[in-house]
N, C-alpha and C. Protein backbone atom coordinates (compact mmCIF):
# COMPACT_ATOMS: atom_id res chain seq x y z
N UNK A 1 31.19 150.54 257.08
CA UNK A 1 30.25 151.23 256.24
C UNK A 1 30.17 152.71 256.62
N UNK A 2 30.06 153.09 257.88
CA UNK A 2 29.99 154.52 257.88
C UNK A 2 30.92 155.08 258.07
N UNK A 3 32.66 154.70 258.78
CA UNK A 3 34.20 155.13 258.43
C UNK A 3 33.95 155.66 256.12
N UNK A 4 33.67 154.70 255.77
CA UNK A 4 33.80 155.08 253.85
C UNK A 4 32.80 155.77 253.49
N UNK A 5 31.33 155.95 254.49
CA UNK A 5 30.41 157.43 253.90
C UNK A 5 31.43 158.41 254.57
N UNK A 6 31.74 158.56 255.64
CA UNK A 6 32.49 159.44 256.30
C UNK A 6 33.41 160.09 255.69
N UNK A 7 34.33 159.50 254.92
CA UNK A 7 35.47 159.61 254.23
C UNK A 7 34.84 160.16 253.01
N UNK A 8 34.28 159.41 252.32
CA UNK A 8 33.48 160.10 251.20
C UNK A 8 33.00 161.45 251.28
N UNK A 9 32.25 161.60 252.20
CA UNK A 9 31.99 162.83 252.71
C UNK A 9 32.88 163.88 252.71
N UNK A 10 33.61 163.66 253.50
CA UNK A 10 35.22 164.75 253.58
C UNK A 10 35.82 164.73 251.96
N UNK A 11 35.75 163.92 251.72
CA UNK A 11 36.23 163.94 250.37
C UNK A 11 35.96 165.04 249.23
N UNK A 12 34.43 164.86 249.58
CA UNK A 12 33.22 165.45 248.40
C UNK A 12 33.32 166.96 248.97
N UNK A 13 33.51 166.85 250.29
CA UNK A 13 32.99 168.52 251.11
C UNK A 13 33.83 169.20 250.52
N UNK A 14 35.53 168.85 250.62
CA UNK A 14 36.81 169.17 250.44
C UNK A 14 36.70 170.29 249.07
N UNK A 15 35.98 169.20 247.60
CA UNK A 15 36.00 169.82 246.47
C UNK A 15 35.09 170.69 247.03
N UNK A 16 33.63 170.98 247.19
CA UNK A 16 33.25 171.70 247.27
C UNK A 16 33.71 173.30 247.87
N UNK A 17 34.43 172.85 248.95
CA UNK A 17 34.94 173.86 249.40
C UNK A 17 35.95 174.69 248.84
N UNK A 18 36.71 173.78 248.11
CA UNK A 18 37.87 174.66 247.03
C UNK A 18 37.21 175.19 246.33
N UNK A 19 35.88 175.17 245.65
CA UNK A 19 34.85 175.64 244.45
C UNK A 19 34.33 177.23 245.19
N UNK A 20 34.20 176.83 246.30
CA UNK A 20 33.51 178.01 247.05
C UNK A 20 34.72 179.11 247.25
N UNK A 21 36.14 178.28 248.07
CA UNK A 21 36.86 179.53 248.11
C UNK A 21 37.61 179.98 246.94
N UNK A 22 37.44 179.46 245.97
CA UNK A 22 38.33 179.84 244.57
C UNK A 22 36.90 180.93 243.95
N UNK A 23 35.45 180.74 244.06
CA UNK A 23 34.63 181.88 243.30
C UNK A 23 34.32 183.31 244.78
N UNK A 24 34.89 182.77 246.04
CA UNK A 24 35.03 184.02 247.08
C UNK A 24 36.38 185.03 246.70
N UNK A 25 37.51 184.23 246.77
CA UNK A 25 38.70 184.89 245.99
C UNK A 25 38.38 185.69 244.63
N UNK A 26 37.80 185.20 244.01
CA UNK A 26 37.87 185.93 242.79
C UNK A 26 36.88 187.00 242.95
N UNK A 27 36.02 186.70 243.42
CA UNK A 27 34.83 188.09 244.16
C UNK A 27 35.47 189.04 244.90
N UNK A 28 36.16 188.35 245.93
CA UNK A 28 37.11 189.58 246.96
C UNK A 28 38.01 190.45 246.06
N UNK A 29 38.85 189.99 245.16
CA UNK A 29 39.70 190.50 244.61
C UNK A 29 39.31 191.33 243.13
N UNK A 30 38.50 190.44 242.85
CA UNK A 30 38.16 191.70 241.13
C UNK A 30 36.84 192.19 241.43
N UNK A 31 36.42 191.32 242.09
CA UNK A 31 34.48 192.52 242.80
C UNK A 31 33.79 191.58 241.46
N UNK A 32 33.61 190.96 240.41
CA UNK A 32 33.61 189.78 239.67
C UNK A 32 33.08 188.42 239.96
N UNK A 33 31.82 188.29 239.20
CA UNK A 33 31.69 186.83 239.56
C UNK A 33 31.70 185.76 238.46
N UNK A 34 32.53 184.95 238.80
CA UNK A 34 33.44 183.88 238.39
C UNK A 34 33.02 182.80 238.08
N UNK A 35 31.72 182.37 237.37
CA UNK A 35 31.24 180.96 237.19
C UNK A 35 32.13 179.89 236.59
N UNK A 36 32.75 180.30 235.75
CA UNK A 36 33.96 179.22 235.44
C UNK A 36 34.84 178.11 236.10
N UNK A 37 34.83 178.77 237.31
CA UNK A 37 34.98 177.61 238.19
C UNK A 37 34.12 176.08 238.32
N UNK A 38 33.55 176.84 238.09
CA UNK A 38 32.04 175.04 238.29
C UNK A 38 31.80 174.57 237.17
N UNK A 39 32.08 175.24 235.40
CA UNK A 39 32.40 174.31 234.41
C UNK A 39 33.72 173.92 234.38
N UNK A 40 34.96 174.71 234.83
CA UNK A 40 36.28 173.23 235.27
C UNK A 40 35.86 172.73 236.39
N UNK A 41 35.45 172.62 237.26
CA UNK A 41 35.00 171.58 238.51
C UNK A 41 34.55 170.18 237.36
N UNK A 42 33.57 170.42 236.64
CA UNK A 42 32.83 169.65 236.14
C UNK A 42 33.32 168.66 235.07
N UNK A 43 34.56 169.95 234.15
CA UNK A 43 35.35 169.35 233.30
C UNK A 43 36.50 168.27 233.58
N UNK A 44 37.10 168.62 234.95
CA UNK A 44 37.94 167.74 235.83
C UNK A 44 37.10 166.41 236.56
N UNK A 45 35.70 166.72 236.76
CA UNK A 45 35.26 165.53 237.18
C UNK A 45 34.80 164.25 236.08
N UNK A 46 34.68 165.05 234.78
CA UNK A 46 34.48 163.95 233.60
C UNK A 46 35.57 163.66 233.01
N UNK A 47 37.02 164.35 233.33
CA UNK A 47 37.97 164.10 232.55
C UNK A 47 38.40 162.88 233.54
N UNK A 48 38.57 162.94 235.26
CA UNK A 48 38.37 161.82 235.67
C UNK A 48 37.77 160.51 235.74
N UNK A 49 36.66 160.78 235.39
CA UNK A 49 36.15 159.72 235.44
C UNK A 49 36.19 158.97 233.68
N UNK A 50 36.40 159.46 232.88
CA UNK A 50 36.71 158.95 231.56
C UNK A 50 38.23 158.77 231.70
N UNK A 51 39.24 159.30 232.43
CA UNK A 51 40.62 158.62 232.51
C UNK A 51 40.45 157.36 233.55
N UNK A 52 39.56 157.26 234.78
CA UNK A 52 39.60 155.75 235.52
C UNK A 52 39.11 154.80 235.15
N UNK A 53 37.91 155.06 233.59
CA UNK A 53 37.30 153.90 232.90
C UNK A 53 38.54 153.27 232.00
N UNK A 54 39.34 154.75 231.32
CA UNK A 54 40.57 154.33 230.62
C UNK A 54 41.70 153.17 231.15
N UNK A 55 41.63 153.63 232.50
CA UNK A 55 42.73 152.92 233.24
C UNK A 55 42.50 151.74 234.35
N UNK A 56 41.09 151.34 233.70
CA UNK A 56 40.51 149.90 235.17
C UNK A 56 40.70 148.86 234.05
N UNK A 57 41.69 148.19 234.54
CA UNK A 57 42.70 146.87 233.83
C UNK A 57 42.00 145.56 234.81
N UNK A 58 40.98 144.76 234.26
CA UNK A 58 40.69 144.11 235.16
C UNK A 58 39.63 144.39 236.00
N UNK A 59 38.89 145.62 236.13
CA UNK A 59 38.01 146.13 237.62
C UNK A 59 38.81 146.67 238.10
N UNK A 60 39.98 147.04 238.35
CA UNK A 60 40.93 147.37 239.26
C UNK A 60 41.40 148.85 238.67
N UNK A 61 41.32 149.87 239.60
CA UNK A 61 41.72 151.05 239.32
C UNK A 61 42.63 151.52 240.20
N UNK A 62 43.56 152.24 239.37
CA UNK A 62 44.70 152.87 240.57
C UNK A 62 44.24 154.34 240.46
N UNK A 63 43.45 154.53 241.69
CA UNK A 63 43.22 156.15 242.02
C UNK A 63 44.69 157.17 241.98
N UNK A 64 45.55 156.49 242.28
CA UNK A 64 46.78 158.25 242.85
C UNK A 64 47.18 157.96 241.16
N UNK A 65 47.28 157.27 240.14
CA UNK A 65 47.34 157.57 239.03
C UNK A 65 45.96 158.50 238.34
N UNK A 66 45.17 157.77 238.46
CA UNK A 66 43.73 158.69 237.81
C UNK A 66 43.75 160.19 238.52
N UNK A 67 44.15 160.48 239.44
CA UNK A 67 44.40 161.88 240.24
C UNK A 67 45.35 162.95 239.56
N UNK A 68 46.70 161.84 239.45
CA UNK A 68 47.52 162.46 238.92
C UNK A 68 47.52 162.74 236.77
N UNK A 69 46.80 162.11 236.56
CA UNK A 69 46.81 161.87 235.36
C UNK A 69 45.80 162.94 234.57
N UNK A 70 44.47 163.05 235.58
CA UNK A 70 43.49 164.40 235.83
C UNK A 70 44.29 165.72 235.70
N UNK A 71 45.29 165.48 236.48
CA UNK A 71 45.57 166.61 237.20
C UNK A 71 46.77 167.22 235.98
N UNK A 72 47.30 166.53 235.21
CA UNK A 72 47.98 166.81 233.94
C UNK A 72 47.35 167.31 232.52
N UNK A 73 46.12 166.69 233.03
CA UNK A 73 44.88 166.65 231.62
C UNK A 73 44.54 168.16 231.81
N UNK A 74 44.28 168.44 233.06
CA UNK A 74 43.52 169.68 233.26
C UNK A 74 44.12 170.60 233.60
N UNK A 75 45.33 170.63 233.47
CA UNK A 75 46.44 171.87 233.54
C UNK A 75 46.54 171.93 231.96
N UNK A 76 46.75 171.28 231.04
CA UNK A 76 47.18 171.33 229.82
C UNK A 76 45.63 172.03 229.30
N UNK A 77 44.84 171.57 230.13
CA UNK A 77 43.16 172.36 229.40
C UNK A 77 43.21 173.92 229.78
N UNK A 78 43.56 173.86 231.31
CA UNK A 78 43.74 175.51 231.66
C UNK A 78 44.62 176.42 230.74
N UNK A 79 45.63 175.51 230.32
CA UNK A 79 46.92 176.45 229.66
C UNK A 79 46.19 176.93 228.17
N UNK A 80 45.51 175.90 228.05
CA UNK A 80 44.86 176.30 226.43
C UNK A 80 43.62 177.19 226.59
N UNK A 81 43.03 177.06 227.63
CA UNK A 81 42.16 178.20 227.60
C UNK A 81 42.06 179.26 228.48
């Protein structure tokens, strides 16, 4: 039980932390602040979670597909906008 909060944890910190250094980067570099980051944070976290409801065959979900499958969804969203 507390090894999978643990993990969870690192997990959750991880995004957060890419959120933080992707709106510091964009501050350091254009002097600009960048909220867009945290509506795609948000858009990637519902596009996930509406692709692992798509893809639980049974109860059973394959995460490194729902990751990767996110991760196609939301490049094709970046490219369009």
């Amino acid at each position: 039980m507390f090894f999978t909060q643990l993990v969870n944890g690192l997990i959750v910190g991880s995004g957060y932390g890419l959120v933080a250094v992707g709106l510091n980067y964009t501050l350091g570099l254009a002097r600009v602040f960048n909220f867009a980051y945290g509506a795609f944070y948000a858009w990637a976290a519902y596009a996930g979670i509406a692709i692992g409801g798509a893809l639980a065959w049974g109860g059973h979900v394959n995460y490194v597909a729902v990751c990767l499958l996110t991760l196609i969804v939301m490049a094709v969203i970046a490219a369009l906008f």
